[in-house]
PDB file of N, CA and C in Angstrom:
ATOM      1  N   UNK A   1       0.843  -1.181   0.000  1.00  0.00           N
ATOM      2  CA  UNK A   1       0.000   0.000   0.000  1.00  0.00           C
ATOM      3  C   UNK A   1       0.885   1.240   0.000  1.00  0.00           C
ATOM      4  N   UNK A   2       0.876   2.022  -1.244  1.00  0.00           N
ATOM      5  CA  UNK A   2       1.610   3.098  -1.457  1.00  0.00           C
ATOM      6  C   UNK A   2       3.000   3.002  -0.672  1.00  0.00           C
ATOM      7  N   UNK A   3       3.547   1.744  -0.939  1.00  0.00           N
ATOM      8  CA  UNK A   3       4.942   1.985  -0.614  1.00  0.00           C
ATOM      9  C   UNK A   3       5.144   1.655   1.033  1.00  0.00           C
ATOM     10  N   UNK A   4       4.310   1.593   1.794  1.00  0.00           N
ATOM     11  CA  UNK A   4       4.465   1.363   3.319  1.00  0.00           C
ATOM     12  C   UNK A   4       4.546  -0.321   3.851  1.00  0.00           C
ATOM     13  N   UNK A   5       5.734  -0.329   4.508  1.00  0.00           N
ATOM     14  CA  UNK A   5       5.308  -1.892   5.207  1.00  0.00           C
ATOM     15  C   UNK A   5       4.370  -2.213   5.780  1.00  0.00           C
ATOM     16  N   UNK A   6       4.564  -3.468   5.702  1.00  0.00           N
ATOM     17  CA  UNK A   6       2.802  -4.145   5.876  1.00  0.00           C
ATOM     18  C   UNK A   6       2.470  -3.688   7.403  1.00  0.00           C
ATOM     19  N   UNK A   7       3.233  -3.778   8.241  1.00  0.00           N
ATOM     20  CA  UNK A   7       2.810  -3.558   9.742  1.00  0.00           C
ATOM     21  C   UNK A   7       2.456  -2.204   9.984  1.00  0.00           C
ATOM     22  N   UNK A   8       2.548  -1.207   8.802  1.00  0.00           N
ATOM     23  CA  UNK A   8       2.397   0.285   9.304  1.00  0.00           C
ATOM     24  C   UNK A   8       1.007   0.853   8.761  1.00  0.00           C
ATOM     25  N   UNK A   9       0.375  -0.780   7.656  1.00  0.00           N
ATOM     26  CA  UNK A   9      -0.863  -0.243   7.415  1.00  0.00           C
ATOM     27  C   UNK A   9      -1.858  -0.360   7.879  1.00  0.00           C
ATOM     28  N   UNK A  10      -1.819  -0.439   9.140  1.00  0.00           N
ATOM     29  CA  UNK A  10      -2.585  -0.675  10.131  1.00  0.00           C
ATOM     30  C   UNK A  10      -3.440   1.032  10.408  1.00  0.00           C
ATOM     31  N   UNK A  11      -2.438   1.777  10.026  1.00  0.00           N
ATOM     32  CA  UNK A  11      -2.249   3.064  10.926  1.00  0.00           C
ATOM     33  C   UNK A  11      -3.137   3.962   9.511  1.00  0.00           C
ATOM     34  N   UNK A  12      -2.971   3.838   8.597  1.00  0.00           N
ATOM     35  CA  UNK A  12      -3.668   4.884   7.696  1.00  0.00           C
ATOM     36  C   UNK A  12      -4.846   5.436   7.796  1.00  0.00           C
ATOM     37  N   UNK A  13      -5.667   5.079   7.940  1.00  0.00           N
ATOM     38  CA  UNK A  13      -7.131   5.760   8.055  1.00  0.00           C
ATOM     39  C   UNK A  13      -6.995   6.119  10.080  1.00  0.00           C
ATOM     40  N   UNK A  14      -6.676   6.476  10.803  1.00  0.00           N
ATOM     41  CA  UNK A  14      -6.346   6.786  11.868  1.00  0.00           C
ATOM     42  C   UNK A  14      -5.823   7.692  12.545  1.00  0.00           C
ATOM     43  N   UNK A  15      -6.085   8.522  13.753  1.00  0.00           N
ATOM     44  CA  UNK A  15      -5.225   9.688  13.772  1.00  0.00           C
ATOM     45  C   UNK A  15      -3.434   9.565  14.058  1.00  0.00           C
ATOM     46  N   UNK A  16      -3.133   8.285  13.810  1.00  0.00           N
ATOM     47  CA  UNK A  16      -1.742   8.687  13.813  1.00  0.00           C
ATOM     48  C   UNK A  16      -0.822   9.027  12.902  1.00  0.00           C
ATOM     49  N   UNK A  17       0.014   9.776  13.596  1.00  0.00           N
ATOM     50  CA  UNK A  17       0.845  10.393  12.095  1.00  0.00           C
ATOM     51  C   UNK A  17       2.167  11.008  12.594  1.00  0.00           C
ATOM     52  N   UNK A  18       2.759  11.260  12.068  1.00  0.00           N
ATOM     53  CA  UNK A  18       4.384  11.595  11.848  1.00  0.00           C
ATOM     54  C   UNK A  18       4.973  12.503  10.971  1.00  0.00           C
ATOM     55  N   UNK A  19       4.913  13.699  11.162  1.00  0.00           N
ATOM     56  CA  UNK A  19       4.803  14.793  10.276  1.00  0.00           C
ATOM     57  C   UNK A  19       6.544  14.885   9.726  1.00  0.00           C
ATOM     58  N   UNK A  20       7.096  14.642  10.930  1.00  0.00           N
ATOM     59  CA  UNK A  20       8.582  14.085  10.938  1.00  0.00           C
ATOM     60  C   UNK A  20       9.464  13.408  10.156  1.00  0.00           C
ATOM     61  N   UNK A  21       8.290  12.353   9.393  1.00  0.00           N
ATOM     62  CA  UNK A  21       8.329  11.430   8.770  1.00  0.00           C
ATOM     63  C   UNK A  21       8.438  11.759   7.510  1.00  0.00           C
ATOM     64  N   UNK A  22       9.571  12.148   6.267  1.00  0.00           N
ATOM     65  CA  UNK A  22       9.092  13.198   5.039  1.00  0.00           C
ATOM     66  C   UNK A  22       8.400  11.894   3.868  1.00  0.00           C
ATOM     67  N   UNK A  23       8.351  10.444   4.598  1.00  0.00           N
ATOM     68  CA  UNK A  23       8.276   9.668   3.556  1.00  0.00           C
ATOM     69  C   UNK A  23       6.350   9.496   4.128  1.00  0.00           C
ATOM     70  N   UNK A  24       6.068   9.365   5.273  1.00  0.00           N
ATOM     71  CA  UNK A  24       4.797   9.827   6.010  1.00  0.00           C
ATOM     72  C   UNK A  24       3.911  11.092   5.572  1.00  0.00           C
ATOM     73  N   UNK A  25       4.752  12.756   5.633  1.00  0.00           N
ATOM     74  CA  UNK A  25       4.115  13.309   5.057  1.00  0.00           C
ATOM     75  C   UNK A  25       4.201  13.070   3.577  1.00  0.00           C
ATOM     76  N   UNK A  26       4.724  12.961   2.413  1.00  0.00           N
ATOM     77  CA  UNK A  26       4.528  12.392   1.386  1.00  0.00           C
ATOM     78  C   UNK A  26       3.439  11.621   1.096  1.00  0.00           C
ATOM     79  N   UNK A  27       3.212  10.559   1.437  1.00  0.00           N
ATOM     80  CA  UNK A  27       1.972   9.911   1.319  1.00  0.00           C
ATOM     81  C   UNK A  27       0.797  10.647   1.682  1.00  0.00           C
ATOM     82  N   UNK A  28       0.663  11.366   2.695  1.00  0.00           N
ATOM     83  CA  UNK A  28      -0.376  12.119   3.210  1.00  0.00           C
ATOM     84  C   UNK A  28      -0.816  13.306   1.961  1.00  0.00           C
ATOM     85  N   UNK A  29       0.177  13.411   1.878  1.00  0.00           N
ATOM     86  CA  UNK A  29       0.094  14.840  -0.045  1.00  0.00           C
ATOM     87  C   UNK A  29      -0.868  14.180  -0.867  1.00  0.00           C
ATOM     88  N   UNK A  30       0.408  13.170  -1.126  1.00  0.00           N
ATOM     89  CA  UNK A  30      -0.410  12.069  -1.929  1.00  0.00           C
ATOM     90  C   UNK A  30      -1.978  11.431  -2.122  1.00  0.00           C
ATOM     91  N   UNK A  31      -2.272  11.134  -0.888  1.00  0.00           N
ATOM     92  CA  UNK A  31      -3.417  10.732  -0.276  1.00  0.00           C
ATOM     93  C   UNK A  31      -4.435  11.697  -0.480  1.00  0.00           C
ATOM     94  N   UNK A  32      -4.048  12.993  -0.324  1.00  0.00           N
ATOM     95  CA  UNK A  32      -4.882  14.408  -0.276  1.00  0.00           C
ATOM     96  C   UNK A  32      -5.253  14.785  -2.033  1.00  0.00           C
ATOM     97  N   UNK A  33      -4.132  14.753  -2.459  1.00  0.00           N
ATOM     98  CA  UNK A  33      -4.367  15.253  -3.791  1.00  0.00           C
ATOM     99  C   UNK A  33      -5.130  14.243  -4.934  1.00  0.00           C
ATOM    100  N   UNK A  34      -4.505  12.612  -4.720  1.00  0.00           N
ATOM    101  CA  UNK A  34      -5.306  11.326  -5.173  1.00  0.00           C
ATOM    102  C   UNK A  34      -6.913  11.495  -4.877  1.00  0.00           C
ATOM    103  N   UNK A  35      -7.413  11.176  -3.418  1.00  0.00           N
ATOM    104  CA  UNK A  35      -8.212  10.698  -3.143  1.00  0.00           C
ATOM    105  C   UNK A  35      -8.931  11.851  -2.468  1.00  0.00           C
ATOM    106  N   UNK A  36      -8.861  13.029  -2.777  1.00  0.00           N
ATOM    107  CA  UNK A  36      -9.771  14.074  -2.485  1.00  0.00           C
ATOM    108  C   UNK A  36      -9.415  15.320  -3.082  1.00  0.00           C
ATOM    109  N   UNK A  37      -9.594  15.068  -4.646  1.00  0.00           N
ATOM    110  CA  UNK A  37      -9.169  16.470  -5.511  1.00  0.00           C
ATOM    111  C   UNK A  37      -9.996  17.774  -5.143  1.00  0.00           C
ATOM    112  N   UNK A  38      -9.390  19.006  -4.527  1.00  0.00           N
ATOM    113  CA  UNK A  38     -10.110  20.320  -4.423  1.00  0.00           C
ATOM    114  C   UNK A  38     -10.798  20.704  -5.238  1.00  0.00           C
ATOM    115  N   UNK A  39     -11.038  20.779  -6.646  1.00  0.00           N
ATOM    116  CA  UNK A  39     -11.861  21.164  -8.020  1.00  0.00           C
ATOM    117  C   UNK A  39     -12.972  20.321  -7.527  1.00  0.00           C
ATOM    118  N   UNK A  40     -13.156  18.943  -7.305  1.00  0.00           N
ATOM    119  CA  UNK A  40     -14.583  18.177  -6.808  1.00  0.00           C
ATOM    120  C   UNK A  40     -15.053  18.217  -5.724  1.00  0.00           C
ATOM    121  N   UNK A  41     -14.280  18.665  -4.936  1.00  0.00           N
ATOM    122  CA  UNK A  41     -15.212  18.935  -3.474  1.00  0.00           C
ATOM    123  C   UNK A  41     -15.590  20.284  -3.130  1.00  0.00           C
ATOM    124  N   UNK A  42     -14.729  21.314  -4.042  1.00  0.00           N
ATOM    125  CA  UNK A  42     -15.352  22.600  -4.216  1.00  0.00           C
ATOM    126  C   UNK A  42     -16.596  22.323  -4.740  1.00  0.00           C
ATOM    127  N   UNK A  43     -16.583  21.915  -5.895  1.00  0.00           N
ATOM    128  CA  UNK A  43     -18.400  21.994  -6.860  1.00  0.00           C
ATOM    129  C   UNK A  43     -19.191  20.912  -6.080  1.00  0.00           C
ATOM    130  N   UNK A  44     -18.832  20.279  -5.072  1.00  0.00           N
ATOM    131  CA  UNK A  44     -19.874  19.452  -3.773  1.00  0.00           C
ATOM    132  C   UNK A  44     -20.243  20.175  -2.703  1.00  0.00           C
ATOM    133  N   UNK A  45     -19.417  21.237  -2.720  1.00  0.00           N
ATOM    134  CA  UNK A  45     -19.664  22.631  -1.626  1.00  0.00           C
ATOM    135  C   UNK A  45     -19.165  21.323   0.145  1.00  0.00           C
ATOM    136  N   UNK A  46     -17.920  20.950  -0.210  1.00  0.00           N
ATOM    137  CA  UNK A  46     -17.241  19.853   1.035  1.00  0.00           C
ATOM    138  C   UNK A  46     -16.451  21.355   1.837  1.00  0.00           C
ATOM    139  N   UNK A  47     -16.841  21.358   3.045  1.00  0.00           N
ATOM    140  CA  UNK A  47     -16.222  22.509   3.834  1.00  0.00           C
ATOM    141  C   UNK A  47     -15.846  22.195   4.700  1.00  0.00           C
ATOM    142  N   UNK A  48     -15.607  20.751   5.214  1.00  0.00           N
ATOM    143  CA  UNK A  48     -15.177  20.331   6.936  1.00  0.00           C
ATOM    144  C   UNK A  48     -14.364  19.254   6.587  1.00  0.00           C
ATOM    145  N   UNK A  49     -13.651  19.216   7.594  1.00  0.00           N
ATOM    146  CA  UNK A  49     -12.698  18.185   7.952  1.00  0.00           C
ATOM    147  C   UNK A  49     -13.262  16.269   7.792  1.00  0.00           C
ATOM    148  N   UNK A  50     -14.509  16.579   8.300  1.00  0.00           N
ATOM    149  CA  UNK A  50     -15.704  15.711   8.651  1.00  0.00           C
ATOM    150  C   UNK A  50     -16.617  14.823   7.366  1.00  0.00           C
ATOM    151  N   UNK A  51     -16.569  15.905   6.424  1.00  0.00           N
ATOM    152  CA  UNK A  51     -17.217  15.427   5.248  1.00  0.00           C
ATOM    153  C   UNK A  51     -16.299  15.435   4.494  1.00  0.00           C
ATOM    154  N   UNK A  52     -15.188  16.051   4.505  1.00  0.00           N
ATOM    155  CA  UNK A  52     -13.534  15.204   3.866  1.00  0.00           C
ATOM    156  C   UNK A  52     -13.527  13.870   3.503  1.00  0.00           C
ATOM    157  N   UNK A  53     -13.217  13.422   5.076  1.00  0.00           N
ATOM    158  CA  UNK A  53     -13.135  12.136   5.767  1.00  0.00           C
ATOM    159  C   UNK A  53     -14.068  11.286   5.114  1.00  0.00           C
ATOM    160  N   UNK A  54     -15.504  11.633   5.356  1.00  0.00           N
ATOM    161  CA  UNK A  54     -16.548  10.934   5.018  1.00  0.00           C
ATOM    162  C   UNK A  54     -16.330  10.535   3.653  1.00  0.00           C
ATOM    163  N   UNK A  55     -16.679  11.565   2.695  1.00  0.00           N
ATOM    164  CA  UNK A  55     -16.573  11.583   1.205  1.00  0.00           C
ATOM    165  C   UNK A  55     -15.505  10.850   0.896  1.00  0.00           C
ATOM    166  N   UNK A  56     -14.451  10.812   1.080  1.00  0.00           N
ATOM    167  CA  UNK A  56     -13.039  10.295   0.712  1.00  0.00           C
ATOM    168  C   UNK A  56     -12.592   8.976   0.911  1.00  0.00           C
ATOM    169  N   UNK A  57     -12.927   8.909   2.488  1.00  0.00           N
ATOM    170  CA  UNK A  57     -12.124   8.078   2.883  1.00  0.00           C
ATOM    171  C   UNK A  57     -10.854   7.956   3.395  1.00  0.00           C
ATOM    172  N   UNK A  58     -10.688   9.063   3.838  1.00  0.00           N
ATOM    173  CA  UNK A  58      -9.412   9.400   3.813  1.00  0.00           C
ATOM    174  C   UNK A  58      -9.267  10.000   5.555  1.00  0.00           C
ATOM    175  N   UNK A  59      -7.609   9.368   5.909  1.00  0.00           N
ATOM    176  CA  UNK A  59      -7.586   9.716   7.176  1.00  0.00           C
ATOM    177  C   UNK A  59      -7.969  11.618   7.522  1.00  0.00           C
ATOM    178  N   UNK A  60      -7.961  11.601   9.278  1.00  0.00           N
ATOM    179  CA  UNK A  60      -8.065  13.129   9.730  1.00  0.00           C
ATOM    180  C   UNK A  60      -7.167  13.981   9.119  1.00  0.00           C
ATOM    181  N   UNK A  61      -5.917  13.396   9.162  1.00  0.00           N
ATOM    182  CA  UNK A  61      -4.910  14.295   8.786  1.00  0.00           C
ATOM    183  C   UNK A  61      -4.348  14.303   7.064  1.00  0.00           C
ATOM    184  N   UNK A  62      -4.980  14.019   6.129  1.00  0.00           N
ATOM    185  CA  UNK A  62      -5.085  14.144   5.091  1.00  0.00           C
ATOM    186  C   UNK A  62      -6.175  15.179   4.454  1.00  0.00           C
ATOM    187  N   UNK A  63      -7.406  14.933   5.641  1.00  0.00           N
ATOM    188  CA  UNK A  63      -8.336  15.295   5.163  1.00  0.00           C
ATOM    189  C   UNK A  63      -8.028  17.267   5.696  1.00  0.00           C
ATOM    190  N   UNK A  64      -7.368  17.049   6.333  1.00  0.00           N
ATOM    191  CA  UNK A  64      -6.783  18.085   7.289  1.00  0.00           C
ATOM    192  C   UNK A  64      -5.986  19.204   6.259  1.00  0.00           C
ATOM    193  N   UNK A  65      -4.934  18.351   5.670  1.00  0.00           N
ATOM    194  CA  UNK A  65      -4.501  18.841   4.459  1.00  0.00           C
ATOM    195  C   UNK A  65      -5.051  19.352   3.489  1.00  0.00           C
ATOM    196  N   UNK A  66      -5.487  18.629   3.146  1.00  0.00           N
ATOM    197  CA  UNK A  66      -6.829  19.090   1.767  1.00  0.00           C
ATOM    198  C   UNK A  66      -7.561  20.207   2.429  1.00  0.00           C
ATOM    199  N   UNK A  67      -8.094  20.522   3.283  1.00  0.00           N
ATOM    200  CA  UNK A  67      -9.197  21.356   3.454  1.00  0.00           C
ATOM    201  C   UNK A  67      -8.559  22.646   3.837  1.00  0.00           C
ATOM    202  N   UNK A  68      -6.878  22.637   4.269  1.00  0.00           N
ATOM    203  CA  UNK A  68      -5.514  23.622   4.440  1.00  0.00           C
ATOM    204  C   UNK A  68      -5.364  24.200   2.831  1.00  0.00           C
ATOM    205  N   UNK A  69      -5.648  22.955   1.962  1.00  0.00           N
ATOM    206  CA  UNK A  69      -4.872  24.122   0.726  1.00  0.00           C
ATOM    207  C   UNK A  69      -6.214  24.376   0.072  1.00  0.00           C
ATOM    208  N   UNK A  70      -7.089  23.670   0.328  1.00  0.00           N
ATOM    209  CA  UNK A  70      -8.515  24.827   0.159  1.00  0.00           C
ATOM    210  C   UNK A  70      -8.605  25.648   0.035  1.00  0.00           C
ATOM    211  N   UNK A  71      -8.039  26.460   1.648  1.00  0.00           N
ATOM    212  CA  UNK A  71      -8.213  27.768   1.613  1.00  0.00           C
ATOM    213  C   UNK A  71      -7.585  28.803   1.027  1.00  0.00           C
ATOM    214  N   UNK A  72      -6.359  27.936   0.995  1.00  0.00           N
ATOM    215  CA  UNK A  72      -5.469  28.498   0.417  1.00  0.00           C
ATOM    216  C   UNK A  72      -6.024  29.357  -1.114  1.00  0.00           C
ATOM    217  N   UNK A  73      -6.598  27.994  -1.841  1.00  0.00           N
ATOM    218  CA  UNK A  73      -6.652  28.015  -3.058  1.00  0.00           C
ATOM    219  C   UNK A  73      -7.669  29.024  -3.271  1.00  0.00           C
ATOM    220  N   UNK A  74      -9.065  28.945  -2.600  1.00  0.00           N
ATOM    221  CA  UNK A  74      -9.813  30.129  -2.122  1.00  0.00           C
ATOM    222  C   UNK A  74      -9.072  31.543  -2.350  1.00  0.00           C
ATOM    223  N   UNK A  75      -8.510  31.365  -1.077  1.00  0.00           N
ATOM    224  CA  UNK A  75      -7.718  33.270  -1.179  1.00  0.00           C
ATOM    225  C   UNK A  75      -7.072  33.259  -2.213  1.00  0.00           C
ATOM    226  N   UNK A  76      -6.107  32.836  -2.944  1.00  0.00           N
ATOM    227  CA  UNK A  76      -6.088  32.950  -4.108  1.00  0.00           C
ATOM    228  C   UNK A  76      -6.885  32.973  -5.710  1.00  0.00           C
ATOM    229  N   UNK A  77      -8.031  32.436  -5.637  1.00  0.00           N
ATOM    230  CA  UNK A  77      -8.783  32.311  -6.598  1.00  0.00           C
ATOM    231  C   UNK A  77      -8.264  31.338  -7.444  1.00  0.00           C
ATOM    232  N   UNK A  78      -7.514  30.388  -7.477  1.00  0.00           N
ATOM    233  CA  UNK A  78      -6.563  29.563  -8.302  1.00  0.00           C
ATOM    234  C   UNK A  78      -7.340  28.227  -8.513  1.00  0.00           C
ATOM    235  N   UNK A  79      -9.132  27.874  -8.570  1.00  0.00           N
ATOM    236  CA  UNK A  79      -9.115  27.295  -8.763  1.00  0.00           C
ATOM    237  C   UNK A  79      -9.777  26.876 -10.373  1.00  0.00           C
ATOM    238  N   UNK A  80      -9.039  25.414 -10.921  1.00  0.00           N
ATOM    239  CA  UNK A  80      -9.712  25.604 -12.505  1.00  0.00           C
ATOM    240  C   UNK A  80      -8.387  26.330 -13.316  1.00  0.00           C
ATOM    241  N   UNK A  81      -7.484  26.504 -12.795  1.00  0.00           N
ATOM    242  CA  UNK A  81      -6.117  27.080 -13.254  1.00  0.00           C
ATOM    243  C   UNK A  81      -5.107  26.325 -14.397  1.00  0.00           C
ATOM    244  N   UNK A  82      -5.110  24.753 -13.759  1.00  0.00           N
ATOM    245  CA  UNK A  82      -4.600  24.481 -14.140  1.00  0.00           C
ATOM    246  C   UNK A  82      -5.220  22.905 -15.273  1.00  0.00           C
ATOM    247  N   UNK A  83      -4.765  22.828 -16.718  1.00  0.00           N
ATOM    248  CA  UNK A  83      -5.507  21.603 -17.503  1.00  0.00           C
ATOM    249  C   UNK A  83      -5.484  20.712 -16.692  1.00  0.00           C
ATOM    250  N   UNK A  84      -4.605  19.843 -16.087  1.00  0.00           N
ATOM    251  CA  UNK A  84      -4.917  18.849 -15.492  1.00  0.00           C
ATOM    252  C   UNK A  84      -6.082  18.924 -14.374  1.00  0.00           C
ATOM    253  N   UNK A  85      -5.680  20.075 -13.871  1.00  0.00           N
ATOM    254  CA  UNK A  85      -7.392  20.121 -12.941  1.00  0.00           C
ATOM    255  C   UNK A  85      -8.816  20.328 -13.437  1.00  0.00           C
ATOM    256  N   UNK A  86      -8.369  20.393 -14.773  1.00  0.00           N
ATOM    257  CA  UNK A  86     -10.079  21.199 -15.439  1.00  0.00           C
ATOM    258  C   UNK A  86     -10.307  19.471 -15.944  1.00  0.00           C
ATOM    259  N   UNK A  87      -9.159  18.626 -16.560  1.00  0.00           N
ATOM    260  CA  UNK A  87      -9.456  17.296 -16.671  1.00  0.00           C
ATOM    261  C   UNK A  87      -9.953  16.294 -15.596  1.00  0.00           C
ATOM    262  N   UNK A  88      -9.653  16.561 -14.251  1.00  0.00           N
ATOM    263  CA  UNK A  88      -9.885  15.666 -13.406  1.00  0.00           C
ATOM    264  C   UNK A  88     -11.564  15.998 -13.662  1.00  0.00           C
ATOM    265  N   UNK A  89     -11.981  17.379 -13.566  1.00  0.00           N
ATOM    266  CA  UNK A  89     -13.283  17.527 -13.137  1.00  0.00           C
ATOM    267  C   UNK A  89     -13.742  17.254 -14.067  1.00  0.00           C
ATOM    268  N   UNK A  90     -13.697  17.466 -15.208  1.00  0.00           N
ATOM    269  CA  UNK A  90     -14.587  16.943 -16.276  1.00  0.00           C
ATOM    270  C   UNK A  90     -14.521  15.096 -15.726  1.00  0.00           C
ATOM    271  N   UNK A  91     -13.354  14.434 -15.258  1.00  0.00           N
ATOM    272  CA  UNK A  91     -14.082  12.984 -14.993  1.00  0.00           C
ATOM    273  C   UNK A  91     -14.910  13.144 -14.091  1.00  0.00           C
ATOM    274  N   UNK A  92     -14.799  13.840 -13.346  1.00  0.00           N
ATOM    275  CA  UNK A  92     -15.763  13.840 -12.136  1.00  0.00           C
ATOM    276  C   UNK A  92     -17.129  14.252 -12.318  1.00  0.00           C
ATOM    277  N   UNK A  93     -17.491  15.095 -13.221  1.00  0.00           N
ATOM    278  CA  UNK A  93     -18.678  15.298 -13.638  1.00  0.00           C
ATOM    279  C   UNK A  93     -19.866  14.465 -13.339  1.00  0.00           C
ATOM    280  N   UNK A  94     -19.907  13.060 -14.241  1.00  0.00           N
ATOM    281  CA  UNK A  94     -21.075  12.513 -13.790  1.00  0.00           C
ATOM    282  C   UNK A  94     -20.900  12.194 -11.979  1.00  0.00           C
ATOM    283  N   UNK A  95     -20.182  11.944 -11.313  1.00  0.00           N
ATOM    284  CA  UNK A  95     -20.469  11.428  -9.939  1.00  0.00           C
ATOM    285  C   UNK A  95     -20.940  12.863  -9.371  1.00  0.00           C
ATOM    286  N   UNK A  96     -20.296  14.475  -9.687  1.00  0.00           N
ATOM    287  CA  UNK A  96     -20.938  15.442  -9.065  1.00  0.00           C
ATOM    288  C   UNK A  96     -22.076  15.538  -9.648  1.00  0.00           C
ATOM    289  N   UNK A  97     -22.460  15.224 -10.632  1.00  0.00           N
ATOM    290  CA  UNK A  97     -24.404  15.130 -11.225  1.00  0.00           C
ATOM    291  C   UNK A  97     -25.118  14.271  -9.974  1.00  0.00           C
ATOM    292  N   UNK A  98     -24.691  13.245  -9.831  1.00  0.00           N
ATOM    293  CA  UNK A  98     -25.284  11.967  -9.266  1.00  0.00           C
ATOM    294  C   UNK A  98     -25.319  12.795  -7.898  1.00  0.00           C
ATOM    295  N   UNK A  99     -24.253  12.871  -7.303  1.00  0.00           N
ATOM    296  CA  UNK A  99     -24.167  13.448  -5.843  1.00  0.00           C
ATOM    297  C   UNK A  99     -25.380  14.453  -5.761  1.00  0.00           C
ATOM    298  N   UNK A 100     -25.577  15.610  -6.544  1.00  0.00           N
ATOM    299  CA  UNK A 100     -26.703  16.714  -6.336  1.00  0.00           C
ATOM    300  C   UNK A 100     -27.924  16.197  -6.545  1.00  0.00           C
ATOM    301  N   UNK A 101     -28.128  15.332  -7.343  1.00  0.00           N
ATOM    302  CA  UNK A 101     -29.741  14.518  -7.628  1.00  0.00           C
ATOM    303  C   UNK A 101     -29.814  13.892  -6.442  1.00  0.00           C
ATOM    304  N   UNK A 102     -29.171  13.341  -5.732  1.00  0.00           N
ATOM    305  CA  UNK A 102     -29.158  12.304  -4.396  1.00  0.00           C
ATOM    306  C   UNK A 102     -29.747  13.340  -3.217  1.00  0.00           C
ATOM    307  N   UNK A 103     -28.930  14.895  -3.369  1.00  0.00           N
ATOM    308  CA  UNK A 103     -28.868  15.665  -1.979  1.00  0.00           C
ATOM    309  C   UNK A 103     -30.286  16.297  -2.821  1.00  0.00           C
ATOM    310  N   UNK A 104     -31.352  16.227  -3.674  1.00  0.00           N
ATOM    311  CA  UNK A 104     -32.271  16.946  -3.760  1.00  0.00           C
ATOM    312  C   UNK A 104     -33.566  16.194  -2.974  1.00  0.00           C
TER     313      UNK A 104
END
């Protein structure tokens, strides 16, 4: 699993973590940018740590991350900037259709 020994994947979806760790935070980037792209949880209107998690799947502190360069991306206006991000969302499209018909 992304490179981690087997005894440490115990720990992923969990609050432990090791920021210390540059091969730990790495994966956590990873984890953030893979499995919870900002362009799709912006157009889901995802604003918490909580529905991160939920939506994703993804541990606290990933989800922690992601919702850090959020804001970022926010105060900047930077989002939709870049092709590869305008491509992710176009895949994402039908599941954000599906998601809003579900929440009506």
């Amino acid at each position: 699993m992304l490179n981690h020994p087997l005894d440490e994947i115990k720990f992923r979806n969990s609050e432990y973590d090791n920021q210390d760790d540059i091969c730990e935070f790495q994966a956590n980037i990873f984890a953030r940018d893979l499995l919870a792209p900002a362009c799709v949880l912006k157009e889901l209107r995802i604003t918490t740590v909580e529905q991160i998690m939920k939506l994703c799947n993804i541990s606290r502190v990933s989800a922690e991350l992601r919702l850090k360069r959020m804001h970022e991306l926010y105060k900047r206006r930077a989002f939709y900037t870049s092709p590869l991000e305008r491509a992710v969302l176009k895949q994402f499209q039908p599941f954000i259709d599906t998601y809003w018909q579900q929440q009506k």
